[in-house]
N, C-alpha and C. Protein backbone atom coordinates (compact mmCIF):
# COMPACT_ATOMS: atom_id res chain seq x y z
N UNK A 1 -15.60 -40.53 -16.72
CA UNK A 1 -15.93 -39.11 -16.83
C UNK A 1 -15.88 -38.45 -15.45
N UNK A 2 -16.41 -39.14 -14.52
CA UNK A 2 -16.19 -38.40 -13.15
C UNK A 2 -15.07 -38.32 -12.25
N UNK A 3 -14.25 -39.33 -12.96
CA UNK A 3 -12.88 -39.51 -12.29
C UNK A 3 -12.13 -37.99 -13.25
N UNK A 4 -12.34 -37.82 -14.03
CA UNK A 4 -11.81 -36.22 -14.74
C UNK A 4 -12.35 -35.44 -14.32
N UNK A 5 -13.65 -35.19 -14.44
CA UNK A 5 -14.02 -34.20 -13.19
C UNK A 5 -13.63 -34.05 -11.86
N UNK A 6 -13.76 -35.18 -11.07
CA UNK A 6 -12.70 -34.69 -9.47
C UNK A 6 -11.14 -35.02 -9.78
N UNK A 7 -10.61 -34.89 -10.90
CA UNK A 7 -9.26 -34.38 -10.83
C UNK A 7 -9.23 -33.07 -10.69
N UNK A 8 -10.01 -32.45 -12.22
CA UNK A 8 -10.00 -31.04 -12.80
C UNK A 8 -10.29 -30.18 -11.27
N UNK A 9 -11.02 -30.70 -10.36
CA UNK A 9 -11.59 -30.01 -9.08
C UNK A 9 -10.46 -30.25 -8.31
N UNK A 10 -10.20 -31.07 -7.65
CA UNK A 10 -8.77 -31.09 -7.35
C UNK A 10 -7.65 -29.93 -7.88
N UNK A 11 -7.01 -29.89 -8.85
CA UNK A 11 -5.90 -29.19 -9.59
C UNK A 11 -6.25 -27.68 -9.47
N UNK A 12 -7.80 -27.73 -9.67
CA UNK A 12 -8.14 -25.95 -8.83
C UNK A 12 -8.07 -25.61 -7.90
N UNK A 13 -9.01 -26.39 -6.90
CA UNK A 13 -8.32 -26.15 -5.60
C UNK A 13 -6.88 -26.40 -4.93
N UNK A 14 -5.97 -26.83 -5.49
CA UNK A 14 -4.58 -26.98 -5.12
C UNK A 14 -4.05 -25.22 -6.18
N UNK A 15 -4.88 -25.01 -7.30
CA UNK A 15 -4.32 -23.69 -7.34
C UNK A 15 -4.53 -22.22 -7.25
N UNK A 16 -6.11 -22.47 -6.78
CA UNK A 16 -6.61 -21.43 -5.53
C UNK A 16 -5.49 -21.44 -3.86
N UNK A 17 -5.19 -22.61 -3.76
CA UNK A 17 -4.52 -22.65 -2.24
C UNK A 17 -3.31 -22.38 -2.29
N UNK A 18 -2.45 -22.22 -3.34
CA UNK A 18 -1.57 -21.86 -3.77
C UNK A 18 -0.34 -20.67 -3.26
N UNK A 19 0.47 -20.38 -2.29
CA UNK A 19 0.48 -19.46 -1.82
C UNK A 19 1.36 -18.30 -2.69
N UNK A 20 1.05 -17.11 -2.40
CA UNK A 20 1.71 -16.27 -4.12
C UNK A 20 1.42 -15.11 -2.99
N UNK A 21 3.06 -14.23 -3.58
CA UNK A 21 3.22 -12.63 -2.64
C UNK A 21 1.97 -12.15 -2.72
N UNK A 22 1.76 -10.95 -1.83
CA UNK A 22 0.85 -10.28 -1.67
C UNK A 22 1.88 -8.90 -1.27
N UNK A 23 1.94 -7.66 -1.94
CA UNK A 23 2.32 -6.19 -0.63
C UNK A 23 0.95 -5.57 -1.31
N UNK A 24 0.90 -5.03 -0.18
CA UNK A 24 -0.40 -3.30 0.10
C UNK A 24 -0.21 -2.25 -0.43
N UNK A 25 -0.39 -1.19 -0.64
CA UNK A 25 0.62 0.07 -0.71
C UNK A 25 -0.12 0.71 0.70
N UNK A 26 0.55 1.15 1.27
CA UNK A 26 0.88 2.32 2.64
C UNK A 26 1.15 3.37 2.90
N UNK A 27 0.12 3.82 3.64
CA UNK A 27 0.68 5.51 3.40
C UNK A 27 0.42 5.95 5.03
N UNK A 28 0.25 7.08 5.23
CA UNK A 28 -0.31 7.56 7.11
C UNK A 28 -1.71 8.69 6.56
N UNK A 29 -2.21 7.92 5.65
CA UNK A 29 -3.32 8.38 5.20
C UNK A 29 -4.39 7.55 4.99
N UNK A 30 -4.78 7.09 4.07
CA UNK A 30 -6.09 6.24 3.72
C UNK A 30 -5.56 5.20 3.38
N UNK A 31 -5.04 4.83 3.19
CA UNK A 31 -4.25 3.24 3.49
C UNK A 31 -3.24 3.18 4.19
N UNK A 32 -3.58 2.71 5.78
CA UNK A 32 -3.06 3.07 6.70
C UNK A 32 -2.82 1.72 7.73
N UNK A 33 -4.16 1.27 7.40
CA UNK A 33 -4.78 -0.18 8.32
C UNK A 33 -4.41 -1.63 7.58
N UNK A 34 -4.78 -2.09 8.55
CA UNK A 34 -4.61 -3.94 7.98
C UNK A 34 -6.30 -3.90 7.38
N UNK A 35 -5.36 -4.88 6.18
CA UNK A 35 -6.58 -5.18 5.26
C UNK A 35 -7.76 -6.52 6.00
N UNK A 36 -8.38 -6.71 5.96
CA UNK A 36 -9.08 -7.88 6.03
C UNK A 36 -9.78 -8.90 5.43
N UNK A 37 -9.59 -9.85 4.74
CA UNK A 37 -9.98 -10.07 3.45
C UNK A 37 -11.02 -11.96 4.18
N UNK A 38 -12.46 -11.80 3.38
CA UNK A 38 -12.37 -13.31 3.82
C UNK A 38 -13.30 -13.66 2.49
N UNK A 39 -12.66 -15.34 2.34
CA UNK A 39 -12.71 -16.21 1.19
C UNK A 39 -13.28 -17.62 2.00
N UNK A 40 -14.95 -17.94 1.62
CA UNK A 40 -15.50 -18.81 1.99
C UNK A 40 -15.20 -18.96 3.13
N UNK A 41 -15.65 -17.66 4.26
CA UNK A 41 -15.61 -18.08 5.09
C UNK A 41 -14.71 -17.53 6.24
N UNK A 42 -13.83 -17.92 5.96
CA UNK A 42 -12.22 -18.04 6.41
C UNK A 42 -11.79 -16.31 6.60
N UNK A 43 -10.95 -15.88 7.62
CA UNK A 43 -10.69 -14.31 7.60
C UNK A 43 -9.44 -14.57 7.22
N UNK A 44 -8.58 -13.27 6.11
CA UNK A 44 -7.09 -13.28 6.70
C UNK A 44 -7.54 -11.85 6.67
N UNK A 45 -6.03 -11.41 7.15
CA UNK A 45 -6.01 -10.14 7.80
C UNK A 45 -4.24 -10.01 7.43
N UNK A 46 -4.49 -9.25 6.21
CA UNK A 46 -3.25 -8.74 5.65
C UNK A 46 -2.56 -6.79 5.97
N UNK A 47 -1.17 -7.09 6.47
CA UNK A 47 -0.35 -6.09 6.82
C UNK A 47 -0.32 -5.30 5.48
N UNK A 48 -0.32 -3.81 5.88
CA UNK A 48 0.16 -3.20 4.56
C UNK A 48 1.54 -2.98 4.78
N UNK A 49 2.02 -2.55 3.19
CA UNK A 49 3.72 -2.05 3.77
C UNK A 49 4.47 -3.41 3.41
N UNK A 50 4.22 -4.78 3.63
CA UNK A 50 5.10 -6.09 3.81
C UNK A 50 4.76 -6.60 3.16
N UNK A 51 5.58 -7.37 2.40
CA UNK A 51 5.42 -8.77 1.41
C UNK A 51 4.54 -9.75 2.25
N UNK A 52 3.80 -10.01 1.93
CA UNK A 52 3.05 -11.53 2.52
C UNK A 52 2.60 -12.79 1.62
N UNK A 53 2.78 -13.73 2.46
CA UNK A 53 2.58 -14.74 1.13
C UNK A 53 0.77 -15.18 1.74
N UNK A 54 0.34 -15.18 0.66
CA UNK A 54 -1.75 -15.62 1.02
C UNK A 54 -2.25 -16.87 0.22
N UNK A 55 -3.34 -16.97 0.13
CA UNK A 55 -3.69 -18.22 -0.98
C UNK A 55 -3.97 -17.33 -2.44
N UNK A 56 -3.63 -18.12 -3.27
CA UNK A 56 -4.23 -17.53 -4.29
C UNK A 56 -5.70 -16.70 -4.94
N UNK A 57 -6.31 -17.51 -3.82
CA UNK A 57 -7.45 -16.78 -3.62
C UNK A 57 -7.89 -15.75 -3.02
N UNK A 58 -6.96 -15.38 -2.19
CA UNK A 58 -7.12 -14.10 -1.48
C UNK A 58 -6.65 -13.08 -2.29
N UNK A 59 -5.51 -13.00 -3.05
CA UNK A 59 -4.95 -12.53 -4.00
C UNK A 59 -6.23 -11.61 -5.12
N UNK A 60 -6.14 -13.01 -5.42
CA UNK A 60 -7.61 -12.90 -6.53
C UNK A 60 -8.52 -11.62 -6.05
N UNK A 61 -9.10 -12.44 -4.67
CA UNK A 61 -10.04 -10.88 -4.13
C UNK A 61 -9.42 -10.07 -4.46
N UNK A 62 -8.59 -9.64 -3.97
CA UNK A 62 -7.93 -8.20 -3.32
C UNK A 62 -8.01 -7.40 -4.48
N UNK A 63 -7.50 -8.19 -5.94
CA UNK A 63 -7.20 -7.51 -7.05
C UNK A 63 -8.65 -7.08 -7.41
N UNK A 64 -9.76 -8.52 -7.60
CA UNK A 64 -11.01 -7.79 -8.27
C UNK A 64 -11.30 -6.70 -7.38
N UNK A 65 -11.41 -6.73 -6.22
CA UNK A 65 -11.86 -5.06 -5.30
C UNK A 65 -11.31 -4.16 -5.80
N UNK A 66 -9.92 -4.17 -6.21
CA UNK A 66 -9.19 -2.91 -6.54
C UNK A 66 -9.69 -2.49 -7.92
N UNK A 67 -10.29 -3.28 -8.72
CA UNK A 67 -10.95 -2.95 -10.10
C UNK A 67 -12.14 -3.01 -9.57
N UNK A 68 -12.75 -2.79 -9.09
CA UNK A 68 -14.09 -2.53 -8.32
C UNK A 68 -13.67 -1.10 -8.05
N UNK A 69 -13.18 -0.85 -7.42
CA UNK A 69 -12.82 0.03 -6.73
C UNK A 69 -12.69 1.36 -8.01
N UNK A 70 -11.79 1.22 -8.37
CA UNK A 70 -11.43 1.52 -10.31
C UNK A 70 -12.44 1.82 -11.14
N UNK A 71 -13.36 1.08 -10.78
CA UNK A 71 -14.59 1.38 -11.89
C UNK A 71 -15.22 2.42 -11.73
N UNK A 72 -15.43 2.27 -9.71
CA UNK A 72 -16.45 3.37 -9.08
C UNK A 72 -16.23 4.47 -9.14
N UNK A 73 -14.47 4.60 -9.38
CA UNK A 73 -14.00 6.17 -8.67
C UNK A 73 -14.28 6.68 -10.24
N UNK A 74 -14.03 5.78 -11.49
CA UNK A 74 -13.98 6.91 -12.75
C UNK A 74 -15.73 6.35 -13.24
N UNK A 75 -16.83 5.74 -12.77
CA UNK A 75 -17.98 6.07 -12.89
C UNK A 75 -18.49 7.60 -12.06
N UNK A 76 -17.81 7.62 -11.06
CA UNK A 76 -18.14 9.18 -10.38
C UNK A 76 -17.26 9.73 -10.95
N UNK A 77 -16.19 9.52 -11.59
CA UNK A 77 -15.71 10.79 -12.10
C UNK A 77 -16.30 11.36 -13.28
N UNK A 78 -16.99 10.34 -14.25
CA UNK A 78 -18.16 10.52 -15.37
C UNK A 78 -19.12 11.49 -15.12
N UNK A 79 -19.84 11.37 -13.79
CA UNK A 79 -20.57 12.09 -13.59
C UNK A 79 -20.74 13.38 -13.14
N UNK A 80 -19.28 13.92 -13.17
CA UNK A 80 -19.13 15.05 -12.57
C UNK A 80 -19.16 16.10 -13.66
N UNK A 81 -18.59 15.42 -14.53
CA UNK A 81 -18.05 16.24 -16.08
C UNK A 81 -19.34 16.19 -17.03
């Protein structure tokens, strides 16, 4: 049983580390800067504008923030109306 368990742990972390594109969108406005993203720890510091390849896990962040992000702007937009 525990030898399946530190596989299953294994096979995640090989597909959290995983490296998979990353682009930004860019503008000379509010997304303008390098992103900074850190995962247990660890900083990366992603270009906007350019394909980059990250871990899968950084990925991951970036996206839940952006639905974070998503939620907040149309919870304040709820409240306006």
């Amino acid at each position: 049983m525990a030898k399946k368990s530190k596989a299953k742990q294994e096979e995640l972390e090989k597909y959290y580390k995983e490296q998979v594109p990353v682009m930004l969108i860019k503008d000379n406005a509010k997304y303008k800067d390098d992103v900074t993203v850190t995962v247990n720890g660890v900083n990366y510091q992603i270009q906007r504008g350019v394909q980059v390849m990250v871990p899968r896990c950084v990925a991951l962040a970036i996206e839940r923030s952006h639905r974070q992000e998503l939620a907040a702007q149309e919870y304040m937009d709820s409240l306006k109306g």
